[in-house]
N, C-alpha and C. Protein backbone atom coordinates (compact mmCIF):
# COMPACT_ATOMS: atom_id res chain seq x y z
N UNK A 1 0.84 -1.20 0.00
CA UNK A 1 0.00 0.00 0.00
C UNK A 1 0.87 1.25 0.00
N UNK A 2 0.11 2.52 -0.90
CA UNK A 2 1.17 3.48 -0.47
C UNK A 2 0.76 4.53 0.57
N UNK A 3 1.59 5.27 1.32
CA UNK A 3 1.49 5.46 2.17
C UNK A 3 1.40 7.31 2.12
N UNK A 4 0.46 8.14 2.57
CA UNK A 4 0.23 9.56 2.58
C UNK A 4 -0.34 10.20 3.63
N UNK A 5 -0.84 11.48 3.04
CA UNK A 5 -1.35 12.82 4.11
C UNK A 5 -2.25 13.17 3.74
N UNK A 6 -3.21 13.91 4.46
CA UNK A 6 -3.58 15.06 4.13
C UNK A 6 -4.08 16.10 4.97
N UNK A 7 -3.93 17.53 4.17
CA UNK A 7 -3.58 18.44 4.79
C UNK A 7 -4.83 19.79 4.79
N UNK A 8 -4.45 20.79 5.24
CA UNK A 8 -5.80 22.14 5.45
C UNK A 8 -5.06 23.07 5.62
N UNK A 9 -5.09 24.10 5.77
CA UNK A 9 -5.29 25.47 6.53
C UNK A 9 -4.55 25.60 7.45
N UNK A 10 -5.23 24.43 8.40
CA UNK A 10 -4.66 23.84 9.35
C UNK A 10 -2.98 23.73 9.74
N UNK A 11 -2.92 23.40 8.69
CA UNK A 11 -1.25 22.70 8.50
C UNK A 11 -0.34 24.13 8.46
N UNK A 12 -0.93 25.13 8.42
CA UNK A 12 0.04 26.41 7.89
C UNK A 12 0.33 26.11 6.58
N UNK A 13 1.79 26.85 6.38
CA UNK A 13 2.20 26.94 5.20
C UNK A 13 3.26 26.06 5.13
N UNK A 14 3.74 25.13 4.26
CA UNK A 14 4.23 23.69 4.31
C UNK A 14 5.32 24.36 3.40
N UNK A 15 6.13 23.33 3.72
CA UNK A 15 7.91 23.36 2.96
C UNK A 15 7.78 22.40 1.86
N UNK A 16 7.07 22.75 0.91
CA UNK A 16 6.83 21.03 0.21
C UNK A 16 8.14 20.41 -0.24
N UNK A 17 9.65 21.51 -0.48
CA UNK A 17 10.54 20.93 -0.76
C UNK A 17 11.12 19.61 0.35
N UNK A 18 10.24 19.84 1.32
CA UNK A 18 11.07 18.75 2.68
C UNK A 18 10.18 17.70 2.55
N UNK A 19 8.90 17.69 2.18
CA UNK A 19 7.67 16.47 2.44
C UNK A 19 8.02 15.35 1.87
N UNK A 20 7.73 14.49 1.87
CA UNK A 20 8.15 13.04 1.55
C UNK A 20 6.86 12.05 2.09
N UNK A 21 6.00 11.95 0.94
CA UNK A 21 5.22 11.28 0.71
C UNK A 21 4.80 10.47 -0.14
N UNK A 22 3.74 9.63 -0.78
CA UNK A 22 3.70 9.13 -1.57
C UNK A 22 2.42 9.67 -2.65
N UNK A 23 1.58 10.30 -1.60
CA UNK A 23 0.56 10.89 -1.97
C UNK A 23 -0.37 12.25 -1.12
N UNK A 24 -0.79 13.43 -1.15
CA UNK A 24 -1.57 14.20 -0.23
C UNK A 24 -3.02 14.09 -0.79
N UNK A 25 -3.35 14.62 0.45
CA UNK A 25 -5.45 14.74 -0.32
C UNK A 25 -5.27 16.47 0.49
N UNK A 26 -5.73 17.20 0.13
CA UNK A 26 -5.92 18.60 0.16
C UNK A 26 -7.46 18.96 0.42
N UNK A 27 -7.81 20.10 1.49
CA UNK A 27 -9.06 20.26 1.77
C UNK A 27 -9.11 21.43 0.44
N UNK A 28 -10.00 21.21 -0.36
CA UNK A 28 -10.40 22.55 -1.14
C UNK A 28 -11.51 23.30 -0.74
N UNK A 29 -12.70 22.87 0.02
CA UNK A 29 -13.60 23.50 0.57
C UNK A 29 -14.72 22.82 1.33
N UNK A 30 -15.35 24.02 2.16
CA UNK A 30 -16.35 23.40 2.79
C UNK A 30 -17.73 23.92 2.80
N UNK A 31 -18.82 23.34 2.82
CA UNK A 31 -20.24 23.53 2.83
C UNK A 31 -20.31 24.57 1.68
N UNK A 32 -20.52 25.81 1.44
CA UNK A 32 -20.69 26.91 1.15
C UNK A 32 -20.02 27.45 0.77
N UNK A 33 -19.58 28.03 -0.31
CA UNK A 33 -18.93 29.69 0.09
C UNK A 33 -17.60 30.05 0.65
N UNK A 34 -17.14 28.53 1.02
CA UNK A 34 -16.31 28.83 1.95
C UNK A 34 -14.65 27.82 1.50
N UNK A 35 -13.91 28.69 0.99
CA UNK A 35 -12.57 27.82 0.46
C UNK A 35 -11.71 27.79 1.06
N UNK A 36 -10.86 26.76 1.36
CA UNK A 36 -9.55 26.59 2.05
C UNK A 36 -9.14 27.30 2.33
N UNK A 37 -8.38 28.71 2.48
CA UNK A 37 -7.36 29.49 2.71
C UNK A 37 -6.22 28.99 1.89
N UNK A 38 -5.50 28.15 2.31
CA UNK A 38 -4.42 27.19 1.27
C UNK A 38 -4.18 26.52 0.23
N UNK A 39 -5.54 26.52 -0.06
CA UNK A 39 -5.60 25.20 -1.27
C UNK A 39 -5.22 25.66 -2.54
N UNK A 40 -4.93 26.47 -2.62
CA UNK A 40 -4.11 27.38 -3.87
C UNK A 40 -2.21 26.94 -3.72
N UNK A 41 -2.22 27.65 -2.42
CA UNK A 41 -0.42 27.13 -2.15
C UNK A 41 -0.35 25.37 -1.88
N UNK A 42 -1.34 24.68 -1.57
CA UNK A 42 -1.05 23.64 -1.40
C UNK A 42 -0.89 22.42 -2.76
N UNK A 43 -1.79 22.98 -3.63
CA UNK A 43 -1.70 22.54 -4.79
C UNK A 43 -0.53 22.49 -5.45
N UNK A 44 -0.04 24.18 -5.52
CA UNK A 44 0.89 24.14 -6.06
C UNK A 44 2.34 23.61 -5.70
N UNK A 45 2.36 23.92 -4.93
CA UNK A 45 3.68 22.83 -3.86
C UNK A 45 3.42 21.78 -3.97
N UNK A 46 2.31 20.71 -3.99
CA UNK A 46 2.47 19.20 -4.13
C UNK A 46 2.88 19.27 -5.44
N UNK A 47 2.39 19.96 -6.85
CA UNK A 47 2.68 19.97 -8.03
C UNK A 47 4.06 19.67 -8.18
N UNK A 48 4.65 21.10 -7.65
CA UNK A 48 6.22 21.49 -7.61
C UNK A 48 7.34 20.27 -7.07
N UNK A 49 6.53 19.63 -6.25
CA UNK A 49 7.46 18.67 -5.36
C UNK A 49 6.97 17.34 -6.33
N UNK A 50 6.38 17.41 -6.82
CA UNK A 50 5.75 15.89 -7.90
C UNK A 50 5.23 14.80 -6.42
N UNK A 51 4.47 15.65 -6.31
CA UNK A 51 3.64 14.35 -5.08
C UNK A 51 1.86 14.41 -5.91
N UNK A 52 1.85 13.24 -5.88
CA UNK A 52 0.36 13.14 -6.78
C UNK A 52 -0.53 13.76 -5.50
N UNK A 53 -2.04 14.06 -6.05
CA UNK A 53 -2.46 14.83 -5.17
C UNK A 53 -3.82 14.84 -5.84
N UNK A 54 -5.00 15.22 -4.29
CA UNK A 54 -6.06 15.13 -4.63
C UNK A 54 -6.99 16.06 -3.59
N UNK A 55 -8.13 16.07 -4.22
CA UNK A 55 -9.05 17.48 -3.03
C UNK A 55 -10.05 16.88 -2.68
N UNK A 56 -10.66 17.16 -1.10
CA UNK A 56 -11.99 16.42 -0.27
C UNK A 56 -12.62 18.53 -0.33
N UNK A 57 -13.71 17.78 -0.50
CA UNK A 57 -14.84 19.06 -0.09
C UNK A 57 -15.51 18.42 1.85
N UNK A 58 -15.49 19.21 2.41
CA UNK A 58 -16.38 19.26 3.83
C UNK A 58 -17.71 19.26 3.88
N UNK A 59 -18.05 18.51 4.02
CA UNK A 59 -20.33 18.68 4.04
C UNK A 59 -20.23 19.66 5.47
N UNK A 60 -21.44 19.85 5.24
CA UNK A 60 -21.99 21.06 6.34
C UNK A 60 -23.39 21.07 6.45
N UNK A 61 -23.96 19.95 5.56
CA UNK A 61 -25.67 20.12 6.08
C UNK A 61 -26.30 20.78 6.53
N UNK A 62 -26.37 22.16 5.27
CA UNK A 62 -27.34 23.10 5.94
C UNK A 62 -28.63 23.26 5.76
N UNK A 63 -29.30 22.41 5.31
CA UNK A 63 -30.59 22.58 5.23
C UNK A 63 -31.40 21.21 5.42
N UNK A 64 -32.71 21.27 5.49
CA UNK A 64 -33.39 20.07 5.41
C UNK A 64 -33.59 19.84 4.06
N UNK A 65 -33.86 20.75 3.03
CA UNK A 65 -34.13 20.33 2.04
C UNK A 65 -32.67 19.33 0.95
N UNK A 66 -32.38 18.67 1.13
CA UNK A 66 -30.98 17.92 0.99
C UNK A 66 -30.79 17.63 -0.05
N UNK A 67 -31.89 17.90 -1.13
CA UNK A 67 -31.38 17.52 -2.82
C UNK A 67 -30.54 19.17 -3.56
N UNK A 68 -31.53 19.93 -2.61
CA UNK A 68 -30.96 21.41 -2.97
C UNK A 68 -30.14 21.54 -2.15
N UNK A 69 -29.58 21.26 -1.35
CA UNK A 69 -28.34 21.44 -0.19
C UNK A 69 -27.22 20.53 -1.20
N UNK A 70 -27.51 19.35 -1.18
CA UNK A 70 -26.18 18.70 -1.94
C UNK A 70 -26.00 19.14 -3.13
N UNK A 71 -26.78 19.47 -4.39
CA UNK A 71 -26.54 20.08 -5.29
C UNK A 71 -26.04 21.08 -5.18
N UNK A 72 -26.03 22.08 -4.44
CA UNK A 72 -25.10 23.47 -4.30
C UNK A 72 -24.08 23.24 -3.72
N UNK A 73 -23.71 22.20 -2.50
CA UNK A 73 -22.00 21.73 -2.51
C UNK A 73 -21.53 21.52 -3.19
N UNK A 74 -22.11 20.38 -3.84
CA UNK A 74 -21.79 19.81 -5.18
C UNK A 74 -21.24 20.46 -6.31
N UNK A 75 -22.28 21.60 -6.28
CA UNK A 75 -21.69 22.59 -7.58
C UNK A 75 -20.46 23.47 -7.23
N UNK A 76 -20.62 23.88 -5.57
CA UNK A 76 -19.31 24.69 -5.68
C UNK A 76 -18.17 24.37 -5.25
N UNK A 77 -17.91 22.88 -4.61
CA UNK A 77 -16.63 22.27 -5.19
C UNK A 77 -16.69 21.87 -6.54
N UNK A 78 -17.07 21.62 -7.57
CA UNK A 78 -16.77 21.66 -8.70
C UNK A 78 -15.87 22.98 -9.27
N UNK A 79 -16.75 24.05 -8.97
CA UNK A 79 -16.93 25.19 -9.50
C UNK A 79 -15.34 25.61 -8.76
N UNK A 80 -15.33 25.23 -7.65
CA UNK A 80 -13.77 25.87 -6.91
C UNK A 80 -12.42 24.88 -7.46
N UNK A 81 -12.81 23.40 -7.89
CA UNK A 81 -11.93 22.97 -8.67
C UNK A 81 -11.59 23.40 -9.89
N UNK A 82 -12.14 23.53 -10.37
CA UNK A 82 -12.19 24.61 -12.15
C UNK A 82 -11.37 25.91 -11.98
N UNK A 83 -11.26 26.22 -10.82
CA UNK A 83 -10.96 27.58 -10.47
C UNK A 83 -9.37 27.91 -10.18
N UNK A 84 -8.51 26.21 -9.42
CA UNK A 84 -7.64 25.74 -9.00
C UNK A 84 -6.42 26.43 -10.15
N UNK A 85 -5.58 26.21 -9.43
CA UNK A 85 -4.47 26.33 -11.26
C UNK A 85 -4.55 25.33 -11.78
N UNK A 86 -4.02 25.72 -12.96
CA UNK A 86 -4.04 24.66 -14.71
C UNK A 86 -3.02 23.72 -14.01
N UNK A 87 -3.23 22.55 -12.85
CA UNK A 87 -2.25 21.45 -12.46
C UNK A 87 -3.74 20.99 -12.09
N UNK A 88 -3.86 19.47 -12.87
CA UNK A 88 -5.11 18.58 -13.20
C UNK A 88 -4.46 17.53 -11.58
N UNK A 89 -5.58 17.45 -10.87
CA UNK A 89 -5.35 16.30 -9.93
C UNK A 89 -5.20 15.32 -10.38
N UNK A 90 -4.75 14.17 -9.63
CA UNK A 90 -3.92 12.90 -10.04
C UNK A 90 -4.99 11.93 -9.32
N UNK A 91 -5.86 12.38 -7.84
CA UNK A 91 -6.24 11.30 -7.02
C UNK A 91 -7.72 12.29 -7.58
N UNK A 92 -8.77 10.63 -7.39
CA UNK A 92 -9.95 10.98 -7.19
C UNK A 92 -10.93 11.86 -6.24
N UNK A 93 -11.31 12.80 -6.59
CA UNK A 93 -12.13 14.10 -5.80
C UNK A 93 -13.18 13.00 -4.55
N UNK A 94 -12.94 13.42 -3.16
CA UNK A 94 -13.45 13.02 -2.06
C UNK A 94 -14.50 14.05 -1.12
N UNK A 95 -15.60 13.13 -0.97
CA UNK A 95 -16.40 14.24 0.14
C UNK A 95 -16.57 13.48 1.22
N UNK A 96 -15.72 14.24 2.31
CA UNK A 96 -15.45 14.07 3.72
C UNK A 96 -17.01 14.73 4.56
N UNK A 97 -17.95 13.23 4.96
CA UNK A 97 -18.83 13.79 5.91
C UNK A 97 -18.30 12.96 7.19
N UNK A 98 -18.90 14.41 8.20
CA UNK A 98 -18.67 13.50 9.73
C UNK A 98 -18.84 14.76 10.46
N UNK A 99 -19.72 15.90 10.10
CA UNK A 99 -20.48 16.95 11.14
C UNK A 99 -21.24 16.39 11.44
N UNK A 100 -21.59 16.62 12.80
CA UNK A 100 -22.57 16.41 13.52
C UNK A 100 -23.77 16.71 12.75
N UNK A 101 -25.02 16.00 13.22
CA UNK A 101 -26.28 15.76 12.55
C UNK A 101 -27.34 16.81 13.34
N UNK A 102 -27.11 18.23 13.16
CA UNK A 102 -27.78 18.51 13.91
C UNK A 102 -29.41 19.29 13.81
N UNK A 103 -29.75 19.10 12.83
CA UNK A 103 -30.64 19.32 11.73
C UNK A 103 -31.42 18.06 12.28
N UNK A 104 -31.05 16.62 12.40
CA UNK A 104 -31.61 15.61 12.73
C UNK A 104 -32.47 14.98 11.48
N UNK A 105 -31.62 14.91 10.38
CA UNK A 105 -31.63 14.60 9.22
C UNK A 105 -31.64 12.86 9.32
N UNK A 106 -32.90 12.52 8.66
CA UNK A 106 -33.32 11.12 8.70
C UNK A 106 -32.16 10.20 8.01
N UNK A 107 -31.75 9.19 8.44
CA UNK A 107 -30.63 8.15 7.47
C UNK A 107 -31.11 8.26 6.54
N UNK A 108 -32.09 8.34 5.70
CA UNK A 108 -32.81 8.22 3.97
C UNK A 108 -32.16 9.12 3.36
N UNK A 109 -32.61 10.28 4.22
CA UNK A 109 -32.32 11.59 3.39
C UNK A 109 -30.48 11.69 3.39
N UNK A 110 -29.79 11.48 4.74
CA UNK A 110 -28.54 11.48 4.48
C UNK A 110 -28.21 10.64 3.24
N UNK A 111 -28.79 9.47 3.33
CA UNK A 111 -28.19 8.69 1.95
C UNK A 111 -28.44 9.16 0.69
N UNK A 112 -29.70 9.97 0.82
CA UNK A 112 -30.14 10.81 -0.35
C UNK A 112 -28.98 11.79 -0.50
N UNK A 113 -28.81 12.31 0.35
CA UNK A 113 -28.11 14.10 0.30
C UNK A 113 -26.41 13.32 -0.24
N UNK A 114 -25.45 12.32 0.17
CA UNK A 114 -24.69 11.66 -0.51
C UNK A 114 -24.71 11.10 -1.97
N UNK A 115 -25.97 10.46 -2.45
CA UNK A 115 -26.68 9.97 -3.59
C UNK A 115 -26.31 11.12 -4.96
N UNK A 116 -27.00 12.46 -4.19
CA UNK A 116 -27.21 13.22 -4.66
C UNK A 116 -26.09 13.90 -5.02
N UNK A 117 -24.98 14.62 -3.98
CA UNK A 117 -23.64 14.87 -4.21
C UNK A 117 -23.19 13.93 -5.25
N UNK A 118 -22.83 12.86 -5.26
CA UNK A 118 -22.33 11.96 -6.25
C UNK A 118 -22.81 12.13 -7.77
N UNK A 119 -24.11 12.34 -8.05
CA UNK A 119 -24.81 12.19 -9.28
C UNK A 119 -24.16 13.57 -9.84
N UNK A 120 -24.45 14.70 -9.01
CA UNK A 120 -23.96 16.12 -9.49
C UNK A 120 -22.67 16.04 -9.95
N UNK A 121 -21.70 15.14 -9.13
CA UNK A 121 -20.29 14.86 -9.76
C UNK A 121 -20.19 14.51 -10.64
N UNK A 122 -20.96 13.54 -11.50
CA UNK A 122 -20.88 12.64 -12.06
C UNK A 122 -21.36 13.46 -13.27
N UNK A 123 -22.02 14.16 -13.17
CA UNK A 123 -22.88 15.27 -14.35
C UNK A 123 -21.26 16.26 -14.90
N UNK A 124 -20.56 16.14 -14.09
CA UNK A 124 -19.70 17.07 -14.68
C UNK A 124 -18.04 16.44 -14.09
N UNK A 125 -18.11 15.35 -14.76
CA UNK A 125 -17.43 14.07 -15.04
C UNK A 125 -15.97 13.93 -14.01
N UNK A 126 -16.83 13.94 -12.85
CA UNK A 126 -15.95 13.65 -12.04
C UNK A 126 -16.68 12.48 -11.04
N UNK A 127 -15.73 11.24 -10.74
CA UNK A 127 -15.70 10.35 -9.73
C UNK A 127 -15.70 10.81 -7.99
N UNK A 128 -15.96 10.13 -7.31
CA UNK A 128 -15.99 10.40 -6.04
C UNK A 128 -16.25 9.39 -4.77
N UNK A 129 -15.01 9.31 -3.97
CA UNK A 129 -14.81 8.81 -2.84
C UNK A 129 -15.36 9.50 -1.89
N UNK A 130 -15.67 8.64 -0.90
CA UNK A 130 -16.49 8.84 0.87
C UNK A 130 -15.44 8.90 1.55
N UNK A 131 -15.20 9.90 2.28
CA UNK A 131 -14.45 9.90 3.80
C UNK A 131 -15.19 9.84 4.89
N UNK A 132 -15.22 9.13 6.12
CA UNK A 132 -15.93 9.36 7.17
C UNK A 132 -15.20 8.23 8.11
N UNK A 133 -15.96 7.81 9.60
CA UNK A 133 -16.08 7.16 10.52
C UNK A 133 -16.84 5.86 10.39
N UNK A 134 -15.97 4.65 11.33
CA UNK A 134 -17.54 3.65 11.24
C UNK A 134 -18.84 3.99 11.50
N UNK A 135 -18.68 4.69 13.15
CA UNK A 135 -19.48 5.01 14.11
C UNK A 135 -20.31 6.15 13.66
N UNK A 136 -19.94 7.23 12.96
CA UNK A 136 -20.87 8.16 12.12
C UNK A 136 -21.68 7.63 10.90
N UNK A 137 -20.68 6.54 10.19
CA UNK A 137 -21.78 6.11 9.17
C UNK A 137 -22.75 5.03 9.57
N UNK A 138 -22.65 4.38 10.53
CA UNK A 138 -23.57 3.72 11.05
C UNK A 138 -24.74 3.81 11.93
N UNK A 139 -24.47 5.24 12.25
CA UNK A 139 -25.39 5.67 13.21
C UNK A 139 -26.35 6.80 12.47
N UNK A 140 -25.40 7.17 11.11
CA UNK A 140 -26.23 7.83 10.08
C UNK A 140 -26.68 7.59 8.85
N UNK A 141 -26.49 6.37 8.53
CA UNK A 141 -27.25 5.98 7.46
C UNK A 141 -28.13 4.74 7.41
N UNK A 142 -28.61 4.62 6.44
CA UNK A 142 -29.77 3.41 7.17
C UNK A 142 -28.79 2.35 6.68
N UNK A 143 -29.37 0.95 7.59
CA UNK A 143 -28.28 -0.24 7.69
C UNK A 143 -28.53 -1.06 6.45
N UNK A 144 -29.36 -0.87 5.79
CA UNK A 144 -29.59 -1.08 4.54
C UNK A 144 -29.80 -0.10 3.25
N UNK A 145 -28.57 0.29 3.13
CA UNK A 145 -28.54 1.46 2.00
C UNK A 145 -27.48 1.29 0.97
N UNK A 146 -27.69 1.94 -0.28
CA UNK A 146 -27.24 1.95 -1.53
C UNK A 146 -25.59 2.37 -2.17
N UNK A 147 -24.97 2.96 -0.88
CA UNK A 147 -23.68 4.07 -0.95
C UNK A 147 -22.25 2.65 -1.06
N UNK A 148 -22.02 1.40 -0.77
CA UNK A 148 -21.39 0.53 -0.65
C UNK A 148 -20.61 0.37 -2.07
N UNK A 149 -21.00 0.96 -3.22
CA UNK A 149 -20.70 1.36 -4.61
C UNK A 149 -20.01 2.06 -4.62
N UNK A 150 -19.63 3.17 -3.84
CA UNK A 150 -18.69 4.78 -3.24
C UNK A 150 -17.33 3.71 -2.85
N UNK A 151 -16.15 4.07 -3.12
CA UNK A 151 -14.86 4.13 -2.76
C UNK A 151 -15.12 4.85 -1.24
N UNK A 152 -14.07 3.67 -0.50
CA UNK A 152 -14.25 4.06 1.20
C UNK A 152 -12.92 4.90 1.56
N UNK A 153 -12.69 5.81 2.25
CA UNK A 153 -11.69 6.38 2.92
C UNK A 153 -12.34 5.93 4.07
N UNK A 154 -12.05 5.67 5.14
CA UNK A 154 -12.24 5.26 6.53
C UNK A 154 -11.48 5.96 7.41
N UNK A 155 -11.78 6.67 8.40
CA UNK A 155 -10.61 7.30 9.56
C UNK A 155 -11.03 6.66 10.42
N UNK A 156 -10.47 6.10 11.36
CA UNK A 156 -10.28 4.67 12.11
C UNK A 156 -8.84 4.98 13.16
N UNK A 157 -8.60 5.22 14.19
CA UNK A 157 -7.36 5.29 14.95
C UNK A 157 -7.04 3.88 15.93
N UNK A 158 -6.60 3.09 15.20
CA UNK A 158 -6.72 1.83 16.18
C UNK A 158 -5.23 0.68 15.95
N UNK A 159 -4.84 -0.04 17.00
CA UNK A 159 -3.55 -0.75 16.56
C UNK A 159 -3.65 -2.00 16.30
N UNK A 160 -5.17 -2.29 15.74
CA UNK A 160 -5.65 -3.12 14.76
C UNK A 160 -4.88 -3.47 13.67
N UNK A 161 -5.00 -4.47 12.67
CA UNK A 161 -4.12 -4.22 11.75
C UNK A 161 -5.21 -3.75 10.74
N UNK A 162 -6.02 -4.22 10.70
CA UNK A 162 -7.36 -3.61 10.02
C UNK A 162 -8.64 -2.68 10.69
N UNK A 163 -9.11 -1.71 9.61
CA UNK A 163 -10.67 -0.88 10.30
C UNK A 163 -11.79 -1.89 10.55
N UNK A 164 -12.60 -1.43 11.78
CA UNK A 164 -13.78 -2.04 11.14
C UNK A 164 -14.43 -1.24 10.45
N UNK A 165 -14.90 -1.91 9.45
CA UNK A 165 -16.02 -1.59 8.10
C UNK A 165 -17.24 -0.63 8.74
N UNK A 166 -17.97 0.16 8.49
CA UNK A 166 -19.29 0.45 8.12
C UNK A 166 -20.19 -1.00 7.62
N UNK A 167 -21.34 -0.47 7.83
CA UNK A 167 -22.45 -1.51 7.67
C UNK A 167 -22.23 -0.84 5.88
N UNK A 168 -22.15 -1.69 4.88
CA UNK A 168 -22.41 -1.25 3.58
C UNK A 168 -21.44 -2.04 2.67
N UNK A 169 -20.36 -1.82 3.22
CA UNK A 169 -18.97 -2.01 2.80
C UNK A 169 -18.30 -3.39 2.91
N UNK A 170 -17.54 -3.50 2.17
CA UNK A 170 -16.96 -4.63 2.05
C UNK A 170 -15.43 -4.71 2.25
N UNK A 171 -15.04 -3.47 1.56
CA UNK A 171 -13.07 -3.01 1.38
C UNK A 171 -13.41 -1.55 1.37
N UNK A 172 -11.91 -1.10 1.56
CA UNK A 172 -12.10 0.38 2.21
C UNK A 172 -10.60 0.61 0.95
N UNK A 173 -10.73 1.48 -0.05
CA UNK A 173 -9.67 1.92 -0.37
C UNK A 173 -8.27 3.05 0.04
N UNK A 174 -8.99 3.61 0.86
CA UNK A 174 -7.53 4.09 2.16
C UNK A 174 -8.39 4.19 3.41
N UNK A 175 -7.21 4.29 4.42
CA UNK A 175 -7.44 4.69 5.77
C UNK A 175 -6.52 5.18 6.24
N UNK A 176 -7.18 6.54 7.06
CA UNK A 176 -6.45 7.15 7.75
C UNK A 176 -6.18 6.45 9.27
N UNK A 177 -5.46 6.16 9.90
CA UNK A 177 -5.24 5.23 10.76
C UNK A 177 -4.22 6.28 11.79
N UNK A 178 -4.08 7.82 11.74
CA UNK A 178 -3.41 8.12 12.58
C UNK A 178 -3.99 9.95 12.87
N UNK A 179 -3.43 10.51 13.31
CA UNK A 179 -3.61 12.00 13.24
C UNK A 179 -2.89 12.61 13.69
N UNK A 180 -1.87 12.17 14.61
CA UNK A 180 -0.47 12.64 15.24
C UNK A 180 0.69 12.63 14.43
N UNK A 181 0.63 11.93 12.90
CA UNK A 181 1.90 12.19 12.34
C UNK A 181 2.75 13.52 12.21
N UNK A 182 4.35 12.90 12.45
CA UNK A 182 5.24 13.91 11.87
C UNK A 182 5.77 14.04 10.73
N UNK A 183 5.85 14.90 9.71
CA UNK A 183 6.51 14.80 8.32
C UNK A 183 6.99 16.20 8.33
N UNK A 184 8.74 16.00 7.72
CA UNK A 184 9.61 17.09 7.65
C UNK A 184 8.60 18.04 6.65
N UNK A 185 8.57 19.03 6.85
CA UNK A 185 8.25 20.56 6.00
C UNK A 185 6.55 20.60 6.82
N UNK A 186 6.28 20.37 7.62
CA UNK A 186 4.76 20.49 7.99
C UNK A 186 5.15 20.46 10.03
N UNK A 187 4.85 21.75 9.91
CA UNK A 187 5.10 22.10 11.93
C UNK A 187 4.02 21.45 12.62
N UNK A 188 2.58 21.11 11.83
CA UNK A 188 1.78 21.05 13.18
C UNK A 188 1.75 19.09 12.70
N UNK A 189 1.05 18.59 13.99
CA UNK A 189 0.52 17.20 13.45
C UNK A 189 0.41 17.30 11.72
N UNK A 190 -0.05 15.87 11.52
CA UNK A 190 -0.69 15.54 10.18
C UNK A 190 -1.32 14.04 10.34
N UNK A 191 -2.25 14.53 9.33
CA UNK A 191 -3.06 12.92 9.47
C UNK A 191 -2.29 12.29 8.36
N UNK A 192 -2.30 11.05 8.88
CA UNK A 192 -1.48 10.03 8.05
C UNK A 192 -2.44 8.50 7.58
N UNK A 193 -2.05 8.31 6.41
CA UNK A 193 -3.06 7.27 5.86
C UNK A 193 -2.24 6.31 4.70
N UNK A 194 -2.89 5.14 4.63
CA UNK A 194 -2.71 3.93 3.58
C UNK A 194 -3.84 3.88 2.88
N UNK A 195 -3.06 4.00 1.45
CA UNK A 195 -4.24 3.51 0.07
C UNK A 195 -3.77 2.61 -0.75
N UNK A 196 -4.69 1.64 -1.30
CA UNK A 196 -5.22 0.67 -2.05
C UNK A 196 -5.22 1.17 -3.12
N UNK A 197 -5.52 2.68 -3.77
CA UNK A 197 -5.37 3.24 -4.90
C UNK A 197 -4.22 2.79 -5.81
């Protein structure tokens, strides 16, 4: 498996000449309106350093109405990828859910409001991986639902040698399995992960 990061805002401003990875995933945005701060310098430094590289959008579930809520994430991570510099990602575009449910949004509709994100991707020919938790996707989607078709990112902190799965799933194509990593050119933590990719 090869072995990577990924990074935010969060991370400050990174030395990409020092990083040594095999791969990053980059936050490009979240819910709304609302873009990385970094994801401009971060791009371009994984570019510069030739580390393949890829972008998660953040859900934020703001509404009940969830076909018009995911369609407008949907559209404006698209719309903020298009926007990126002329350096084409290498890893498949990911949407990282795991906010709290506080809307109290039925498992249907969550699987809907995911369903739905995906199709909008797919309209404007991009693929898309799931990031999340066991314990969030199991407690938020119904135990019999349709999403098991989605590429798994799993964040999982355990000295297991394997995650446990979500109810859906079968194989998980990465996991983040840490959040305390150190990697030269990056001051704060970093989450650290294995992919199947």
């Amino acid at each position: 498996m090869k072995n990577g990061i990924d990074v935010s805002y969060a991370q400050g401003r990174i030395d990409w000449n020092k990083v040594k990875t095999d791969f990053v995933y980059i936050k490009c945005n979240e819910g709304i309106n609302f873009k990385d701060k970094m994801v401009n310098d971060n791009a371009v430094g994984a570019h510069l350093a030739k580390i393949p590289f890829g972008f998660y959008h953040f859900v934020t579930l703001n509404k009940v109405d969830v076909i018009a809520d995911a369609c407008t994430e949907a559209a404006d991570f698209c719309n903020n990828l298009d926007m990126l510099p002329g350096y084409h990602p290498d890893l498949i575009p990911v949407l990282d859910i795991e906010q709290e449910n506080k809307l109290n949004i039925s498992p249907a509709n969550i699987e809907l409001w995911i369903n739905t994100f995906a199709n909008e991707m797919k309209k404007r020919g991009h693929k898309l991986m799931l990031y999340s938790y066991t314990p969030y996707l199991n407690a938020n989607l119904p135990k019999e639902h349709s999403l098991g078709i989605l590429p798994l990112w799993i964040a999982q902190y355990t000295k297991n040698a394997e995650p446990v799965l979500p109810f859906g799933w079968h194989d998980y194509k990465m996991w983040q399995y840490s959040n305390e990593g150190k990697i030269d050119g990056i001051n704060t933590n970093v989450d650290l992960n294995k992919s199947k990719l």
